[in-house]
Every structure is written in C-alpha cells, then in structure tokens.
Protein backbone atom coordinates (compact mmCIF):
# COMPACT_ATOMS: atom_id res chain seq x y z
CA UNK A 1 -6.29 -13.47 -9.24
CA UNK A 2 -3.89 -11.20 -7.95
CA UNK A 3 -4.78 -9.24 -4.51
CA UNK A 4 -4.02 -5.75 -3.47
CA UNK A 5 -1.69 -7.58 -1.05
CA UNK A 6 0.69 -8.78 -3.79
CA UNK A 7 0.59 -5.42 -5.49
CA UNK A 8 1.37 -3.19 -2.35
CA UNK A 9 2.08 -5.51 0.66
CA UNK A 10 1.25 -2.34 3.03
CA UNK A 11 -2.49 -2.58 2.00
CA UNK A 12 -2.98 -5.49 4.14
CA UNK A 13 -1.65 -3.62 7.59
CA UNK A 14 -3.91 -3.24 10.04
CA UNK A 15 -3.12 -1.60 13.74
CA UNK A 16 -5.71 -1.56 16.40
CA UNK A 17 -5.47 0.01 20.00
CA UNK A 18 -8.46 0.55 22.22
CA UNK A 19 -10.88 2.03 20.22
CA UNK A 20 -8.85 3.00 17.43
CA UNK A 21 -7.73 1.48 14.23
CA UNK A 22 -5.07 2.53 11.27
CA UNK A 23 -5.40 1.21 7.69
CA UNK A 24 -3.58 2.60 4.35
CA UNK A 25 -5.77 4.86 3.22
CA UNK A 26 -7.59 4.24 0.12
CA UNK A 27 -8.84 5.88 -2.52
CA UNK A 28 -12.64 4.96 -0.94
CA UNK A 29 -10.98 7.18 2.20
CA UNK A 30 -10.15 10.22 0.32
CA UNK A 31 -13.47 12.09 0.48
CA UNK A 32 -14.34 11.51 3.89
CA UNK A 33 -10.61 12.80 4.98
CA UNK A 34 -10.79 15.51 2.05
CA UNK A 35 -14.51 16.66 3.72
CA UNK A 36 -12.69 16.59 7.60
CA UNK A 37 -10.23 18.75 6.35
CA UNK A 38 -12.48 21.41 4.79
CA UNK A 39 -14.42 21.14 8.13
CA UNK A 40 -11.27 22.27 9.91
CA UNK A 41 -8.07 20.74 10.91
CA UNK A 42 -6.44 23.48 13.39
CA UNK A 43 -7.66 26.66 14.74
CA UNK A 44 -6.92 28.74 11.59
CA UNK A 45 -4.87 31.46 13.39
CA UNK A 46 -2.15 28.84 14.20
CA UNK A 47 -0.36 27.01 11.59
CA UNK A 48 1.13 23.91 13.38
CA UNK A 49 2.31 21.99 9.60
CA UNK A 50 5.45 22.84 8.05
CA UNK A 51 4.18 22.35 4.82
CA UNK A 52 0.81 24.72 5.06
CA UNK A 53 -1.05 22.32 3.28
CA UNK A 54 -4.83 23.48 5.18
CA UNK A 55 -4.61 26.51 3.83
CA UNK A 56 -4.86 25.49 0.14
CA UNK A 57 -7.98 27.16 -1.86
CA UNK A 58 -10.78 25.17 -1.12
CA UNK A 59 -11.84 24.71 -4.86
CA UNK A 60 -8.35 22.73 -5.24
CA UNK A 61 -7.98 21.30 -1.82
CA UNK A 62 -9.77 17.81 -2.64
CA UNK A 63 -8.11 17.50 -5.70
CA UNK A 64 -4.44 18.33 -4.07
CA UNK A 65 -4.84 15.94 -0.99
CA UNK A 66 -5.92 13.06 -3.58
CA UNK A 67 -2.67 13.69 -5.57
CA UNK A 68 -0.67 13.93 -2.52
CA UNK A 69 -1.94 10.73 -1.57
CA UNK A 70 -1.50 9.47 -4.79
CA UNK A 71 2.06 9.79 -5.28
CA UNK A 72 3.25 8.85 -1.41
CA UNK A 73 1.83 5.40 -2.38
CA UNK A 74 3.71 5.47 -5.55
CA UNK A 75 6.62 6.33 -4.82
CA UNK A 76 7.09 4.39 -1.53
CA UNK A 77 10.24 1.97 -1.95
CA UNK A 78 11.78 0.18 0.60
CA UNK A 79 14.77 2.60 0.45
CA UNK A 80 12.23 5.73 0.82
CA UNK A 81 8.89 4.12 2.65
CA UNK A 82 6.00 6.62 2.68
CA UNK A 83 3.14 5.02 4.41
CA UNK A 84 -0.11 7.42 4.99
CA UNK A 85 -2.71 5.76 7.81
CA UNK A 86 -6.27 6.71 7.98
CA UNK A 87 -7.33 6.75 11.40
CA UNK A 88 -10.81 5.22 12.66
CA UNK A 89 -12.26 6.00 16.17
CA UNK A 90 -15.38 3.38 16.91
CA UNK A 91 -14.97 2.68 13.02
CA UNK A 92 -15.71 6.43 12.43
CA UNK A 93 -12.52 8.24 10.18
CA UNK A 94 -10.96 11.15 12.55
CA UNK A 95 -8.06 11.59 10.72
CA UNK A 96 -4.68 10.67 9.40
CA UNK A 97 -1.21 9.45 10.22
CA UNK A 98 2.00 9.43 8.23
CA UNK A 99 5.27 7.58 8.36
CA UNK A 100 8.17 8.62 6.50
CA UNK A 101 11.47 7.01 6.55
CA UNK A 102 14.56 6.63 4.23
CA UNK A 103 16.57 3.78 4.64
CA UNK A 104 15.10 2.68 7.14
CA UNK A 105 17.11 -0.50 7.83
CA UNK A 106 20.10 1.17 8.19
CA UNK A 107 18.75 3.94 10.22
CA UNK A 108 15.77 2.61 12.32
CA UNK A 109 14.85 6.03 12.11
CA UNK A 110 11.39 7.85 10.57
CA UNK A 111 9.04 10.71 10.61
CA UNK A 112 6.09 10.87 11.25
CA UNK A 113 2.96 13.32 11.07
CA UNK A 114 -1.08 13.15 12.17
CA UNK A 115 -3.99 15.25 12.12
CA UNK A 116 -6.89 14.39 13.79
C-alpha cells in the first residue's frame, strides 16, 4: 500500500525543539488553525501580513485558509517548494509556519512566515 510518504515526501517531516513541534499541516489541522485565527491572530489595529489575509469576512475565512492550504501543497515542486508547518506547544496547535523558496538549490535562499 502506498503511504503518504511516497505521495508527498514532506508529510513525514517532523521538527522538535523544547517544547515545540512542526508537522505539515493536514487537512485534520485545518479547523483547529481556521478556529485560532477567528479567535485572533494580531491586535486588529495593526496589520503586520503583507497579504491581509486576517481580515477576510469571517463567513469565508475557513473556507479561504483551507484552499490556501490546499494549493501550497499542490503546487510545491522542488523548483518552487512551499512547505506550510503547523506548530504544537505541549502537543497543543498555536499556530503556523511557512517556508517558501524557489530554486532553492541554486539559491540556498527562502522565505518564510509564522503566526502564532
């Protein structure tokens, strides 16, 4: 039987420091990330994103960061790697981190991007 492994190799990372661990996040992830965002990312007043992503309607919000997440895994190539992290304090999700980089080994070079 084939494994999630063999159909995106990234689905088996796993990164632990201290009390904190990143994993792809997964489609299981989504609506506890999609309910800490409607609970409040930043103080509202300040908008520290680029892309003002927080401040999407709230009826289309979960739907939005579900497609968003959607499409970085499927259109993550070795020549444009998108790699979204959820973020686990004690095991409990806090958030998200995301690593962008094209061409990576040519450049050694990425971007990357967290909430918590």
């Amino acid at each position: 039987m084939t494994s999630p492994t063999q159909l995106w190799p990234p689905s088996g990372l796993v990164v632990t420091s201290g009390d904190l661990t990143l994993a792809p996040v997964t489609d299981e992830d989504l609506p506890g990330l999609v309910d800490l965002v409607l609970s409040g990312v930043h103080d509202p007043d300040v908008m520290p994103f680029d892309v003002p992503w927080t401040r999407a309607d709230p009826a289309d919000l979960p739907r939005q960061f579900a497609q968003f997440h959607w499409g970085q895994r499927a259109s993550s190539t070795p020549a444009d790697l998108r790699l979204d992290l959820a973020v686990r304090e004690h095991g409990e999700l806090v958030g998200a981190q995301g690593f962008h980089a094209k061409d990576y080994a040519v450049t050694r070079t990425a971007e990357t991007g967290s909430w918590l």
